[in-house]
Protein backbone atom coordinates (compact mmCIF):
# COMPACT_ATOMS: atom_id res chain seq x y z
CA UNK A 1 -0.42 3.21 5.59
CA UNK A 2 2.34 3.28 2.77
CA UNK A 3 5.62 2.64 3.16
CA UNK A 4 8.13 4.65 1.00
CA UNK A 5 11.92 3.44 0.23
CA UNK A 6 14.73 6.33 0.35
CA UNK A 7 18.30 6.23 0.19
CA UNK A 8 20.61 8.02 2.01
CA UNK A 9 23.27 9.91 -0.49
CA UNK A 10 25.62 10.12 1.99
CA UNK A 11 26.30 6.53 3.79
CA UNK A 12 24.28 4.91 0.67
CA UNK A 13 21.80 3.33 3.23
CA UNK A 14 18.72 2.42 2.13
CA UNK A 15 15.76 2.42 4.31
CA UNK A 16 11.50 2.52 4.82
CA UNK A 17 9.29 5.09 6.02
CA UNK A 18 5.43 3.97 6.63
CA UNK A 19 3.99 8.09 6.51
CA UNK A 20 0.24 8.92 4.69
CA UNK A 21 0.11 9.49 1.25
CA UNK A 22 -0.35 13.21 1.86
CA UNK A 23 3.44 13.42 3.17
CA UNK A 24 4.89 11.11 0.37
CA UNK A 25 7.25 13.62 -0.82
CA UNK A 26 8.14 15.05 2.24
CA UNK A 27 12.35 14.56 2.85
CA UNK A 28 12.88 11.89 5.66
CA UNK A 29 16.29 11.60 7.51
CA UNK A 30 18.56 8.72 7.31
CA UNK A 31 18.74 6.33 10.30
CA UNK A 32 22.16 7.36 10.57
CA UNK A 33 21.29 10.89 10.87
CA UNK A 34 22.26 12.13 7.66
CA UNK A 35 19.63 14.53 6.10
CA UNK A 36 20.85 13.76 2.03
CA UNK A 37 17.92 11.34 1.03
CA UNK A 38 16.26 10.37 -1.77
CA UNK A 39 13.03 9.06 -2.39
CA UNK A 40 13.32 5.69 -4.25
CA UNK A 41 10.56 4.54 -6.96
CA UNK A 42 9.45 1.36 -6.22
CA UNK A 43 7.26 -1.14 -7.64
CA UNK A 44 4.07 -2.12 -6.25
CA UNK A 45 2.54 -5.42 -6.22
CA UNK A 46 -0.98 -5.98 -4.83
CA UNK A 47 -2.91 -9.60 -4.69
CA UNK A 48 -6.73 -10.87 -4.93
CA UNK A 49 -9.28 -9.84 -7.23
CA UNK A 50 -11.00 -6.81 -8.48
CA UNK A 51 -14.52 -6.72 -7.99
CA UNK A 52 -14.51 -10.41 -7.31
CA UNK A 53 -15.42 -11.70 -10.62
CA UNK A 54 -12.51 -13.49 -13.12
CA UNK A 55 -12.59 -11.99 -16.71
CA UNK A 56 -14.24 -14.34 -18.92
CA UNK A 57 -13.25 -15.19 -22.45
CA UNK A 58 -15.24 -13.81 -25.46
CA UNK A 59 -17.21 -16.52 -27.11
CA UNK A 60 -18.82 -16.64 -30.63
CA UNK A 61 -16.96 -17.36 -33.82
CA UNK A 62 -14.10 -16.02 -34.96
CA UNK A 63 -10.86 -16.18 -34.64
CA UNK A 64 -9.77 -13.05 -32.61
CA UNK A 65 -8.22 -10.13 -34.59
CA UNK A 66 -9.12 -6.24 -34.70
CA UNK A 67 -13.19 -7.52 -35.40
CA UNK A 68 -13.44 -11.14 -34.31
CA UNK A 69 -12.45 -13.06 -37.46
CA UNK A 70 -15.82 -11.65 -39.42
CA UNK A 71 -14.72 -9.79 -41.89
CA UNK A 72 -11.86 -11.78 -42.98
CA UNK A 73 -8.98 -9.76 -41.87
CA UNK A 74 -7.64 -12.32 -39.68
């Protein structure tokens, strides 16, 4: 389940709330039972792998550039 971060506007508190995605921007009450909150943006990092395969380097000639190297832009 996600958690969100708020903020209380009041006592400046900030605090979690683990609630479904579906009631992400419903208002939640401070701990200290103040009802001014804000929903904080936060950033979210995840780990592993996609798909389970790593992205592999192109190969051929060239030395990289908008076509490769081919055309002689590069």
């Amino acid at each position: 389940m996600p958690r969100y971060e708020f903020r209380c506007r009041e006592c400046t508190t900030t605090f979690e709330v683990d609630r479904p995605m579906a009631a992400a921007s419903d208002p939640a009450d401070c701990p200290q039972g103040h009802s001014d909150t804000v929903k904080l943006l936060s950033t979210v990092s995840l780990g592993g792998r996609a798909g389970g395969v790593p992205a592999m380097a192109p190969t051929g000639g060239g030395g990289g550039g908008c076509c490769g190297g081919a055309c002689g832009c590069g």
